[in-house]
N, C-alpha and C. Protein backbone atom coordinates (compact mmCIF):
# COMPACT_ATOMS: atom_id res chain seq x y z
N UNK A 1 8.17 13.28 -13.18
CA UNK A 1 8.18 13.24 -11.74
C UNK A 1 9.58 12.84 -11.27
N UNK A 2 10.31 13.77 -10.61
CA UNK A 2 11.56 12.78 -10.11
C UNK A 2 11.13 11.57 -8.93
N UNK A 3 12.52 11.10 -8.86
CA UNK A 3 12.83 10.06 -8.30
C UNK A 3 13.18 9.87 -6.99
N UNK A 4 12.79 9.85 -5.73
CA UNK A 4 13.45 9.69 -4.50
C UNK A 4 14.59 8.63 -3.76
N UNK A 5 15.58 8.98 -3.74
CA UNK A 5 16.27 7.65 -3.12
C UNK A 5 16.21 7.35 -1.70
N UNK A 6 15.96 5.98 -1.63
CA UNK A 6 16.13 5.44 -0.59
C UNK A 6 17.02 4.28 -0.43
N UNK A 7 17.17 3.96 0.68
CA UNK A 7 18.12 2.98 0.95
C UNK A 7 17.76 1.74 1.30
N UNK A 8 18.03 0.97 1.30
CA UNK A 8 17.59 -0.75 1.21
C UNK A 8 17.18 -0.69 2.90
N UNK A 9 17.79 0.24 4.01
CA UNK A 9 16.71 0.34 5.23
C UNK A 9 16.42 1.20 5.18
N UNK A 10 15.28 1.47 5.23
CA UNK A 10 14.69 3.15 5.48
C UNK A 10 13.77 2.98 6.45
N UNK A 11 13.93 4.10 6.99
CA UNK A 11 12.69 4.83 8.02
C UNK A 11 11.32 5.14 7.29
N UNK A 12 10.46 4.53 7.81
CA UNK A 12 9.03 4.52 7.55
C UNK A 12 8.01 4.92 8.84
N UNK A 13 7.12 5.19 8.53
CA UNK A 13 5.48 5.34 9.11
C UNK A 13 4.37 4.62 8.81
N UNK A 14 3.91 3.80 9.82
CA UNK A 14 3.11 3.02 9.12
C UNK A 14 1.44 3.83 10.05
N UNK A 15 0.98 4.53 9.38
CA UNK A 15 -0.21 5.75 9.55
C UNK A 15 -1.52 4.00 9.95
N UNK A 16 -1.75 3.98 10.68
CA UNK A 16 -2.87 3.27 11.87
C UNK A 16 -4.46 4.21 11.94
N UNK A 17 -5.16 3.09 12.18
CA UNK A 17 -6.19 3.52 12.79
C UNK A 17 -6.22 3.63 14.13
N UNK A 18 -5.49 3.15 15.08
CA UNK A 18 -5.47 3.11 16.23
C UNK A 18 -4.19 4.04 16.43
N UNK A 19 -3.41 4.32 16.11
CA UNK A 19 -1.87 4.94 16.13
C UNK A 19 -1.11 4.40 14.91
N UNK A 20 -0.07 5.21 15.02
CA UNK A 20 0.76 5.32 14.06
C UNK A 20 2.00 5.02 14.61
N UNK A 21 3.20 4.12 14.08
CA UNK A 21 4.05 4.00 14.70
C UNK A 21 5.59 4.00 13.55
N UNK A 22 6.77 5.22 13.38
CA UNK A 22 7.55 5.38 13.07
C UNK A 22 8.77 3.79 13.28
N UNK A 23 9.39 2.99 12.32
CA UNK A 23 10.19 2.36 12.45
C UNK A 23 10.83 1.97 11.27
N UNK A 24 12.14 1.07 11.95
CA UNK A 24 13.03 0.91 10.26
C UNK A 24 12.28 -0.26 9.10
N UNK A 25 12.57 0.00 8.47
CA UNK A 25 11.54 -0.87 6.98
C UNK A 25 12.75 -1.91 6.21
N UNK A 26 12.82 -3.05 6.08
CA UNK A 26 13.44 -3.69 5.04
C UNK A 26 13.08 -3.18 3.44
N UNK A 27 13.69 -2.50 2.45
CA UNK A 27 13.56 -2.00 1.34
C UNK A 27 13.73 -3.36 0.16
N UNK A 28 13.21 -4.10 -0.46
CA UNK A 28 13.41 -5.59 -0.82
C UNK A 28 12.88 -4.92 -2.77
N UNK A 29 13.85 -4.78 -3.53
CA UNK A 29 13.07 -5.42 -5.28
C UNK A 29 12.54 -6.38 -5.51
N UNK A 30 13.47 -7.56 -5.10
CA UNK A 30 13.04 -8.61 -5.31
C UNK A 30 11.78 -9.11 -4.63
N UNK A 31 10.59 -8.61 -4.00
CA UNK A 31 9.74 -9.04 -3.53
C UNK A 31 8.46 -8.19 -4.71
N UNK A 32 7.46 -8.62 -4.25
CA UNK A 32 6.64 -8.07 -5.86
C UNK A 32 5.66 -7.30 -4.81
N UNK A 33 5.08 -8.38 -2.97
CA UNK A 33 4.45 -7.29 -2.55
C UNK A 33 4.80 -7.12 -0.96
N UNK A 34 3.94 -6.15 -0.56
CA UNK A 34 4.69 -5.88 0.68
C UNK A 34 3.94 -6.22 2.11
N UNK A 35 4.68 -6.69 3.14
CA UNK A 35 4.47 -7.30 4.60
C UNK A 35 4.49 -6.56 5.49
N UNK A 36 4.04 -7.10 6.45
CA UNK A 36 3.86 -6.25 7.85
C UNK A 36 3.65 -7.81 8.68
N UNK A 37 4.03 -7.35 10.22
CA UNK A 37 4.13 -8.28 11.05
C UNK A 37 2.82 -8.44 11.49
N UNK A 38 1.98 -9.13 11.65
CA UNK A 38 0.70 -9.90 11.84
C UNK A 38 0.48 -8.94 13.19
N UNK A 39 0.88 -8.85 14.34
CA UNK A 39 1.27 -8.48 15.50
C UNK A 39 1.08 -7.08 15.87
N UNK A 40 2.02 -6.40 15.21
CA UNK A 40 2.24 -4.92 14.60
C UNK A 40 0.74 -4.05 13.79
N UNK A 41 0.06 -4.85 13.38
CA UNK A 41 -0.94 -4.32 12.01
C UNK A 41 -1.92 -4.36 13.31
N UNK A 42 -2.48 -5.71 13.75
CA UNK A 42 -3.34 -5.87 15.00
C UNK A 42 -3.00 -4.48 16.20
N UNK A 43 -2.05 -3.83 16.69
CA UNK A 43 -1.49 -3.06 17.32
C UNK A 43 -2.18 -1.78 16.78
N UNK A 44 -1.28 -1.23 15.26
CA UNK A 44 -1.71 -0.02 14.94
C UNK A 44 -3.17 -0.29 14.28
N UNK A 45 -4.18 -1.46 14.37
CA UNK A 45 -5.75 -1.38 14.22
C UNK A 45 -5.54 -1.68 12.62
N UNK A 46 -4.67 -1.34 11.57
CA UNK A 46 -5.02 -2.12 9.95
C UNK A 46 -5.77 -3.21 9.95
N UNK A 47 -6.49 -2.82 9.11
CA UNK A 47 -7.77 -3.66 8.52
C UNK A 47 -8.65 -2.88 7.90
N UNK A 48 -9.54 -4.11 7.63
CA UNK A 48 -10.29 -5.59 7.11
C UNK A 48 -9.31 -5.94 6.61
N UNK A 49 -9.41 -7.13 6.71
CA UNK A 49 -8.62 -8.26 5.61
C UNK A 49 -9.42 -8.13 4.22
N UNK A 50 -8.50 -7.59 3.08
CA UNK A 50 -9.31 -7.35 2.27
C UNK A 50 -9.15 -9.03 1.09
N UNK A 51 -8.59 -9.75 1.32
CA UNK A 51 -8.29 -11.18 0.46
C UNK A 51 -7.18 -11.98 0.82
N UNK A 52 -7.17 -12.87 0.28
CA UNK A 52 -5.75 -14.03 0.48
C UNK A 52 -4.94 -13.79 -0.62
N UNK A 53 -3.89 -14.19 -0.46
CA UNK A 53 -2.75 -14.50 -1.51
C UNK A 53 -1.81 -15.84 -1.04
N UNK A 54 -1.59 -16.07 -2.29
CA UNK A 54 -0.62 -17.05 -1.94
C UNK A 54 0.86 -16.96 -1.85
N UNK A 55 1.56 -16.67 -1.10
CA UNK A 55 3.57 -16.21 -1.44
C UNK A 55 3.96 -17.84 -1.38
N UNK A 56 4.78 -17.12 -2.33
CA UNK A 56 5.80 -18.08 -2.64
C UNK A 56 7.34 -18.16 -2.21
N UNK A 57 7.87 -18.82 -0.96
CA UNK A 57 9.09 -17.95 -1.07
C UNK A 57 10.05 -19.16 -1.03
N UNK A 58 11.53 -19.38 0.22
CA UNK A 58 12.50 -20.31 -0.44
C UNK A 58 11.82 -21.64 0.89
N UNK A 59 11.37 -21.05 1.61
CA UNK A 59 10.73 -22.39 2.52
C UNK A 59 9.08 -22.87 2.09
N UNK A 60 8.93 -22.47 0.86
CA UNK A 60 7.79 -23.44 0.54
C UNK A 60 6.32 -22.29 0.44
N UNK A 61 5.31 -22.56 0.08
CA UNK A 61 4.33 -21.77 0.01
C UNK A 61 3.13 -21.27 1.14
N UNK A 62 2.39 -20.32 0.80
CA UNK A 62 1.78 -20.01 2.76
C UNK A 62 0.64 -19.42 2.01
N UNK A 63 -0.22 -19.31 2.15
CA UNK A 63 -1.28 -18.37 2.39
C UNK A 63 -1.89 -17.43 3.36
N UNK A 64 -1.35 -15.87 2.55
CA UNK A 64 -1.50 -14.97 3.75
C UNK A 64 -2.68 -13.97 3.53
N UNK A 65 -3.16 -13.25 4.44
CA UNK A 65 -4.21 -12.64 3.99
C UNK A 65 -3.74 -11.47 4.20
N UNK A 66 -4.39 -10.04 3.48
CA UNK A 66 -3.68 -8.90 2.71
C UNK A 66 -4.79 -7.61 3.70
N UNK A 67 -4.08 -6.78 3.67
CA UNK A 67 -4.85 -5.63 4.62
C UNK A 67 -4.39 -4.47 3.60
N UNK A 68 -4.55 -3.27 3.40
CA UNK A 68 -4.61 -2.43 2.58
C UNK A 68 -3.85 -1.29 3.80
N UNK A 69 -2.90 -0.29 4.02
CA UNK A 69 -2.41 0.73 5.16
C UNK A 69 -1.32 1.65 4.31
N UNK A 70 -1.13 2.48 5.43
CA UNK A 70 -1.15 3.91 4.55
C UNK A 70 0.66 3.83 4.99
N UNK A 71 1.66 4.48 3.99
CA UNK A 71 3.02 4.22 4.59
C UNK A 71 3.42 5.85 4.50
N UNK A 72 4.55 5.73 5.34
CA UNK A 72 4.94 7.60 4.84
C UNK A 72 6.63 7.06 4.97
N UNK A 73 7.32 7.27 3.44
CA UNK A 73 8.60 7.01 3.25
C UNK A 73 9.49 8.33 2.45
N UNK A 74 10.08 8.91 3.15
CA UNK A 74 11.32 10.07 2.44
C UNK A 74 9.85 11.01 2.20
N UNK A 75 9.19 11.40 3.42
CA UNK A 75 7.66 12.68 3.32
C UNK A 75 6.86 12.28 1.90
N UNK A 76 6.49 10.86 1.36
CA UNK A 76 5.59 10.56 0.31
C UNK A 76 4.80 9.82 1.34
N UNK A 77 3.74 9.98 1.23
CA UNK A 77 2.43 9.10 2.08
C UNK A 77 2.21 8.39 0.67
N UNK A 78 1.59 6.69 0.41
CA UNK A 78 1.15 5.98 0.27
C UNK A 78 0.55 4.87 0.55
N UNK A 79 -0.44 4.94 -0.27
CA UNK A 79 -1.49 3.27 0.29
C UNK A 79 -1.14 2.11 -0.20
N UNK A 80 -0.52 0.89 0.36
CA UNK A 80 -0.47 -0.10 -0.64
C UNK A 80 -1.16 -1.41 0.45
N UNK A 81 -0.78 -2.39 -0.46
CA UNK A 81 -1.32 -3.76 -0.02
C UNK A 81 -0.53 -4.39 0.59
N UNK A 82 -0.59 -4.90 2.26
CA UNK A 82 0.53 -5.55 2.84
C UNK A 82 -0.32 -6.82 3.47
N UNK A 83 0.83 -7.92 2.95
CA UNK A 83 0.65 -9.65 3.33
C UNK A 83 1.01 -9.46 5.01
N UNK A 84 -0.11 -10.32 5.20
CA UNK A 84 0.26 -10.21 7.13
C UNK A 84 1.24 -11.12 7.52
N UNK A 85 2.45 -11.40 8.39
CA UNK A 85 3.05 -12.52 8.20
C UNK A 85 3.79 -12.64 9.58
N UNK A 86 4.05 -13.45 10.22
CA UNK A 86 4.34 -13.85 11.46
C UNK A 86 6.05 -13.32 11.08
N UNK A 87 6.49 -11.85 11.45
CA UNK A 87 7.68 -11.38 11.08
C UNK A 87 8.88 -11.52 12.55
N UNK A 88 8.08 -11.87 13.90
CA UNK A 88 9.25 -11.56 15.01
C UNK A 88 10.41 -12.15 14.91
N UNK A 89 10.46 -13.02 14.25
CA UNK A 89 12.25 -13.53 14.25
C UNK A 89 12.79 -12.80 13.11
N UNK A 90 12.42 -11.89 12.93
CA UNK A 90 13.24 -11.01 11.33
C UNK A 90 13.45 -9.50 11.93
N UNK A 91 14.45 -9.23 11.45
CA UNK A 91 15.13 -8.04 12.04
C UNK A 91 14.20 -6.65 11.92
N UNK A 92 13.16 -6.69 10.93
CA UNK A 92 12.50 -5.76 10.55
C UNK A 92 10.90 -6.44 10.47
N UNK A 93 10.34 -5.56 10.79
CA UNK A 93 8.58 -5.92 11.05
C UNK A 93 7.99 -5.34 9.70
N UNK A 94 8.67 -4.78 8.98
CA UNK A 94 7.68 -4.34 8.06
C UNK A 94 8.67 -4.43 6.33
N UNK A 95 8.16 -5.11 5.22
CA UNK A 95 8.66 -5.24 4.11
C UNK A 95 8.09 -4.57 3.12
N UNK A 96 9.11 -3.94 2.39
CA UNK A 96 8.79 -2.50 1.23
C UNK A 96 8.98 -3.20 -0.12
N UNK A 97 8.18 -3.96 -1.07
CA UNK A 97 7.90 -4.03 -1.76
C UNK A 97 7.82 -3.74 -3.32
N UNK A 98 8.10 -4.11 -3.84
CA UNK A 98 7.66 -3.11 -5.52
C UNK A 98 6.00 -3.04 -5.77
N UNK A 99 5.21 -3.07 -4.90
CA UNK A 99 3.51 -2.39 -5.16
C UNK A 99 4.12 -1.20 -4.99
N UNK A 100 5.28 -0.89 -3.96
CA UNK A 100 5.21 0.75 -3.22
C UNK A 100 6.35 1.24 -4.20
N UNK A 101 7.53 1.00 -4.40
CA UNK A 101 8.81 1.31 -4.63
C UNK A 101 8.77 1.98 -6.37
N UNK A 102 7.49 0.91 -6.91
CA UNK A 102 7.71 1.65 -8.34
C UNK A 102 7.04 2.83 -8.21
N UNK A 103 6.57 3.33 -7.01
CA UNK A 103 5.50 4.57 -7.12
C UNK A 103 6.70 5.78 -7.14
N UNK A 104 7.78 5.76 -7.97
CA UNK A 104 8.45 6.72 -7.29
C UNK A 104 9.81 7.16 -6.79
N UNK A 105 10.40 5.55 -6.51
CA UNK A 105 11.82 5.49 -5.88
C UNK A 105 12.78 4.77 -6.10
N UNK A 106 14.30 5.41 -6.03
CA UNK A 106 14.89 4.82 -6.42
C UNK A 106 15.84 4.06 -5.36
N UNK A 107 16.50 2.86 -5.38
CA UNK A 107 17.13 2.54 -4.29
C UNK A 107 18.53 2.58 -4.61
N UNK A 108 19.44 2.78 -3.44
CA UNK A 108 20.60 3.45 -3.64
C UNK A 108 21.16 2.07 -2.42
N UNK A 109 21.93 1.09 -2.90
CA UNK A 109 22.38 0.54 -1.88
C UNK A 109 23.41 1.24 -0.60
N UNK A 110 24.11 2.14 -0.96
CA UNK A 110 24.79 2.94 -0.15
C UNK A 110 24.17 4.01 0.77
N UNK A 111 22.89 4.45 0.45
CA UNK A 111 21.96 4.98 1.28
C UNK A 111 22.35 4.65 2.52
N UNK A 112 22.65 5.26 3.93
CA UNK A 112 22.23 4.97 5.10
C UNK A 112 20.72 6.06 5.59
N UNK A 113 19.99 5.22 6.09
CA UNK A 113 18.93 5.49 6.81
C UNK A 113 18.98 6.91 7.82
């Protein structure tokens, strides 16, 4: 299967039950899974909460609960698992993950979006 590159921001789709809404994506390796703004998910209708998790990050630990939504990155639609997380003070509402990234892609830091 080849490999798609993307760039550490990429343009995404995050496919809703209520709507769908096109915006830029933080592209992250170092994260294992992937986020969405608490706010944003409530908006485009994602859900059930399908479980909790616990993240771990550099301000200490949280327990977030996980919704399952459909992404469309470089014309690949995928389903993965996104932690809900109070994102408005972060430049980007939605975090790309390695659940999604090993499906497929490669990241190219020089990529522009």
């Amino acid at each position: 299967m080849a490999k798609i590159t993307i760039g550490i921001v990429e343009k995404v789709k995050v496919l809703g039950k209520k709507r769908s809404k096109q915006l830029m994506a933080k592209i992250d390796t170092g994260a294992t899974n992937n986020s969405i703004d608490e706010k944003l998910a409530d908006e485009l209708g994602l859900g059930p909460i399908i479980r909790t998790v616990l993240v771990k990050h550099a301000h200490g630990n949280k327990i977030r609960p996980v919704v399952k939504a459909k992404v469309e990155i470089a014309g690949k639609i995928l389903e993965g698992k996104f932690t809900l997380a109070n994102r408005r003070h972060m430049r980007y509402k939605v975090l790309i993950g390695l659940d999604i990234l090993k499906r497929g892609f490669l990241i190219d830091p020089n990529k522009k979006a």
